[in-house]
C-alpha atoms as a PDB file:
ATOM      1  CA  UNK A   1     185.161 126.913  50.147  1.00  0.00           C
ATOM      2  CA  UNK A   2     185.754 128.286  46.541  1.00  0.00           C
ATOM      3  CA  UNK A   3     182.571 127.899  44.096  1.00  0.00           C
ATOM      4  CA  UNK A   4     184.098 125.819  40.817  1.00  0.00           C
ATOM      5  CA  UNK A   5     184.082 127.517  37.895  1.00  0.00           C
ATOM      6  CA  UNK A   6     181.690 125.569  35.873  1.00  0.00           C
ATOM      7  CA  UNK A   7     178.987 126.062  38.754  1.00  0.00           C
ATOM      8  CA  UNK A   8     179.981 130.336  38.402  1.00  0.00           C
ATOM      9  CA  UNK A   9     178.920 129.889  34.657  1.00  0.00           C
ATOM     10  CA  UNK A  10     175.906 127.617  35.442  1.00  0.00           C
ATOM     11  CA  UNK A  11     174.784 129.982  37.610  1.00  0.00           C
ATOM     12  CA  UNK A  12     175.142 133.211  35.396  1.00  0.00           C
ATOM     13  CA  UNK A  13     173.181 131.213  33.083  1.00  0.00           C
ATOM     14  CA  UNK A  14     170.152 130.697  35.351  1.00  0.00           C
ATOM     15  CA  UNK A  15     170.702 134.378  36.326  1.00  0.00           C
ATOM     16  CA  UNK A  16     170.489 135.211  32.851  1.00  0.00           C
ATOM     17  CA  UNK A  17     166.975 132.951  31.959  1.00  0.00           C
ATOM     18  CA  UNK A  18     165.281 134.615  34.585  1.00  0.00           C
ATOM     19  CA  UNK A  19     166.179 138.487  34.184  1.00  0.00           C
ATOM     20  CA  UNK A  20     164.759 137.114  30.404  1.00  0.00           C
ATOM     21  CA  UNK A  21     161.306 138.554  29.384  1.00  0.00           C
ATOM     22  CA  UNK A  22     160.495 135.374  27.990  1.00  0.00           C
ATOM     23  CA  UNK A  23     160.887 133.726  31.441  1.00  0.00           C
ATOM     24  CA  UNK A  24     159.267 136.618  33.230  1.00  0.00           C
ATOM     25  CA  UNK A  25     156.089 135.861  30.724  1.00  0.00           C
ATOM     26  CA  UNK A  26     156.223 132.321  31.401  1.00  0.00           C
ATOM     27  CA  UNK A  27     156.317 132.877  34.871  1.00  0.00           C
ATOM     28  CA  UNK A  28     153.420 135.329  34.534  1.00  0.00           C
ATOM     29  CA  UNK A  29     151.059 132.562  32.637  1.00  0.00           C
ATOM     30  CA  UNK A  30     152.103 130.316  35.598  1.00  0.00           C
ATOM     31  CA  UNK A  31     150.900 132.271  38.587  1.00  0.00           C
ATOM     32  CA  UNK A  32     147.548 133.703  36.588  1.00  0.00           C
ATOM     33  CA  UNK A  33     146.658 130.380  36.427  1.00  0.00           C
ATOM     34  CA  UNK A  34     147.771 128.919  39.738  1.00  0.00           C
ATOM     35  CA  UNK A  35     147.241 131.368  42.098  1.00  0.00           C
ATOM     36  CA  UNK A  36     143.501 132.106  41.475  1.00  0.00           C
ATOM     37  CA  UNK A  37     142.919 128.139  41.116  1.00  0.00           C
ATOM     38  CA  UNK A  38     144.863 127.484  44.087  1.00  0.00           C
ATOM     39  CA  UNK A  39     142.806 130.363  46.375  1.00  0.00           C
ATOM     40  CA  UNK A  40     139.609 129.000  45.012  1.00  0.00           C
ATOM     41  CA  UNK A  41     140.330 125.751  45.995  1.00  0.00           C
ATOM     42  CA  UNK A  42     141.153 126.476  49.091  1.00  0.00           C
ATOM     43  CA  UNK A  43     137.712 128.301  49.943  1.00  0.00           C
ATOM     44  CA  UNK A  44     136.251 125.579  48.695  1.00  0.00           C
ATOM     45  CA  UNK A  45     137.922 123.328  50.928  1.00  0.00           C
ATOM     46  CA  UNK A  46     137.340 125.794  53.959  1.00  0.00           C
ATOM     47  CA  UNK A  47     133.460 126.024  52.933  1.00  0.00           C
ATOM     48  CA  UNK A  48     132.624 122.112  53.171  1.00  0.00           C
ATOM     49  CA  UNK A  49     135.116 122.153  56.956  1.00  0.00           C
ATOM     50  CA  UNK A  50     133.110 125.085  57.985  1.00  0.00           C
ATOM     51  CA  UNK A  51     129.860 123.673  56.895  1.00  0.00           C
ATOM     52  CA  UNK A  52     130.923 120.578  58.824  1.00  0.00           C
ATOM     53  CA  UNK A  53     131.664 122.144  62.025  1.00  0.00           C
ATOM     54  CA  UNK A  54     129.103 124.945  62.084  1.00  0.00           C
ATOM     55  CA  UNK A  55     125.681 123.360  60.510  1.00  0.00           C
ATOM     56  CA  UNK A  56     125.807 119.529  61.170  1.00  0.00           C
ATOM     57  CA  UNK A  57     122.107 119.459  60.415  1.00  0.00           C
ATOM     58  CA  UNK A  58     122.501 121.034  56.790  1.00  0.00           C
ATOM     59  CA  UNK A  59     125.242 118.340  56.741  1.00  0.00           C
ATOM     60  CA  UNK A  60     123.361 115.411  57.540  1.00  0.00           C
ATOM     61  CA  UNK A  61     120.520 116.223  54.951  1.00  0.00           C
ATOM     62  CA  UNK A  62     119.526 113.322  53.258  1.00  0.00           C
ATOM     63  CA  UNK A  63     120.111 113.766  49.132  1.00  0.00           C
ATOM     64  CA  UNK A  64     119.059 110.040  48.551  1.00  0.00           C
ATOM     65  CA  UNK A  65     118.972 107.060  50.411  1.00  0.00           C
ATOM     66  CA  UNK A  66     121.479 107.025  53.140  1.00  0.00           C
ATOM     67  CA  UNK A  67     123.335 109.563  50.590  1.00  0.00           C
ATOM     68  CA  UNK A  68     123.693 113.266  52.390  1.00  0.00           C
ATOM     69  CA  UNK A  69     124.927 116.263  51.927  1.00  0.00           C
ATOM     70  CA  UNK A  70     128.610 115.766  53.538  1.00  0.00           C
ATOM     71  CA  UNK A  71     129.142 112.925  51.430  1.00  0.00           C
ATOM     72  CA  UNK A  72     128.124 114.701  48.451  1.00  0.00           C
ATOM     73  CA  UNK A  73     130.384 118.047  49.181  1.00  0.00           C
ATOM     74  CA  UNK A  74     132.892 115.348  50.109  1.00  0.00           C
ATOM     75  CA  UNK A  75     132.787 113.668  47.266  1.00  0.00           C
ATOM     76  CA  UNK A  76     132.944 116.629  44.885  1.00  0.00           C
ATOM     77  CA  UNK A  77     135.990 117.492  46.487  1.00  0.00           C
ATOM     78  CA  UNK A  78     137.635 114.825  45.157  1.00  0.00           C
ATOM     79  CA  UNK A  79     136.033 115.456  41.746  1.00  0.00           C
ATOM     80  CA  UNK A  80     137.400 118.967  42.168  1.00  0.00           C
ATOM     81  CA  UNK A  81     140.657 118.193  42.205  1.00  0.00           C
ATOM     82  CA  UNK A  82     141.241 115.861  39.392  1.00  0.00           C
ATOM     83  CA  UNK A  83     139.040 118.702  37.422  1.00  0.00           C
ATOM     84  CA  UNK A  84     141.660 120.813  38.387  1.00  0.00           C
ATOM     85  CA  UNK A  85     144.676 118.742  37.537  1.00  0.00           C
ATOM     86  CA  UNK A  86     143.201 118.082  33.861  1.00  0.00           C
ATOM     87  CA  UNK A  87     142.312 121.203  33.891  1.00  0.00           C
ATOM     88  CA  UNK A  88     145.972 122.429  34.681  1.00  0.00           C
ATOM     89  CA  UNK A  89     147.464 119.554  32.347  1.00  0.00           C
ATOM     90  CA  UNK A  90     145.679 121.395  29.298  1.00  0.00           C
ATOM     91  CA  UNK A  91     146.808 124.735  30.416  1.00  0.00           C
ATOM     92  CA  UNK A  92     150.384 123.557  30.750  1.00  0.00           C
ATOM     93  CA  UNK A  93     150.551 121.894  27.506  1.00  0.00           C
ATOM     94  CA  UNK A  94     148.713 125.290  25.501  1.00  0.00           C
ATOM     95  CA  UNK A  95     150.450 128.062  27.507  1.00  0.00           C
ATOM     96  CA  UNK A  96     153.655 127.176  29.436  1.00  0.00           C
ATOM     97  CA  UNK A  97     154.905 123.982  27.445  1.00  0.00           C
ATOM     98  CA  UNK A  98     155.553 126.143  23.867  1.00  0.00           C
ATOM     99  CA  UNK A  99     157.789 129.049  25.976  1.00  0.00           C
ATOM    100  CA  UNK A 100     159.477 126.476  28.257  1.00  0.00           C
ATOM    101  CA  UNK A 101     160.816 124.498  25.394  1.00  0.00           C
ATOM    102  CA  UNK A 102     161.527 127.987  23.438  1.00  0.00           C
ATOM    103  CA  UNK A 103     163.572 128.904  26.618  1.00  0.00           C
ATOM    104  CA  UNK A 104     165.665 125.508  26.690  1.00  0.00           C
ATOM    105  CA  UNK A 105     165.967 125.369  23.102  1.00  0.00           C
ATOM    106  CA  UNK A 106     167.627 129.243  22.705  1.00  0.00           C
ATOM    107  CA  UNK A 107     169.813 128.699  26.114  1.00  0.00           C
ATOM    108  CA  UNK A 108     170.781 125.023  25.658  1.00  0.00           C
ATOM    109  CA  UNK A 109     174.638 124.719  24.725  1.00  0.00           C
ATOM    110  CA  UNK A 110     175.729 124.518  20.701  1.00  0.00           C
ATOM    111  CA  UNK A 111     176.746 121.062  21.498  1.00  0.00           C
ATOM    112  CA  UNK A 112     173.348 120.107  21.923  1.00  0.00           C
ATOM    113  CA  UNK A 113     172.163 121.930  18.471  1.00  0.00           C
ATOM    114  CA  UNK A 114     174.678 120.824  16.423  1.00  0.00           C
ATOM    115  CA  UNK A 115     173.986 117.627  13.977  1.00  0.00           C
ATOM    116  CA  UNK A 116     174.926 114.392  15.785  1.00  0.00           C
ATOM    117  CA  UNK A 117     176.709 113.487  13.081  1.00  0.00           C
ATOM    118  CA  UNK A 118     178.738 116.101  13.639  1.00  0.00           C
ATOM    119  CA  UNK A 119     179.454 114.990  16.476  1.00  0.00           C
ATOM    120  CA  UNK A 120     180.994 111.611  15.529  1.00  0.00           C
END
């Protein structure tokens, strides 16, 4: 089955974007953020399982009241992770937002740049 023309072009253009430096440096400012985030995360995760499975009685310390230490770790983990997705919602609107839209914006079609009334 033949590819249509217009998808040929379309995909040229994403071709295109992402041979781009501008892509390749919003890319970059991606994965120095996620990666490291994402691998701590997931040792932190792997530290409260293995404290779970390995010392029960470290577990099962009382912090206060019937409060111990799972719960605590447990809890945290959920605090963690909204940290994180703040934390990643300010990054993405300081350091990938501004190049995104600079990409779309220089690579959108002149139809979309001209004046709209223009248009009419």
């Amino acid at each position: 089955m033949d590819t249509p023309p217009a998808a040929e072009a379309a995909a040229a253009d994403v071709q295109r974007i992402e041979e781009g430096e501008e892509f390749r440096g919003l890319r970059s400012a991606f994965r120095s953020f996620a990666f490291p985030v994402t691998i701590g995360f997931i040792l932190w995760y792997l530290l409260y399982v293995l404290l779970s499975s390995y010392a029960p009685a470290f577990m099962a310390t009382k912090v206060v009241g019937h409060v111990n230490t799972a719960l605590v770790l447990g809890l945290l983990q959920f605090a963690s992770t909204f940290a994180i997705a703040a934390w990643y919602a300010r990054y993405a609107d300081r350091r990938l937002d501004p190049p995104a839209e600079a990409i779309r914006e220089s690579h959108a079609p002149a139809a979309v740049h001209a004046p709209r009334e223009a248009a009419e």
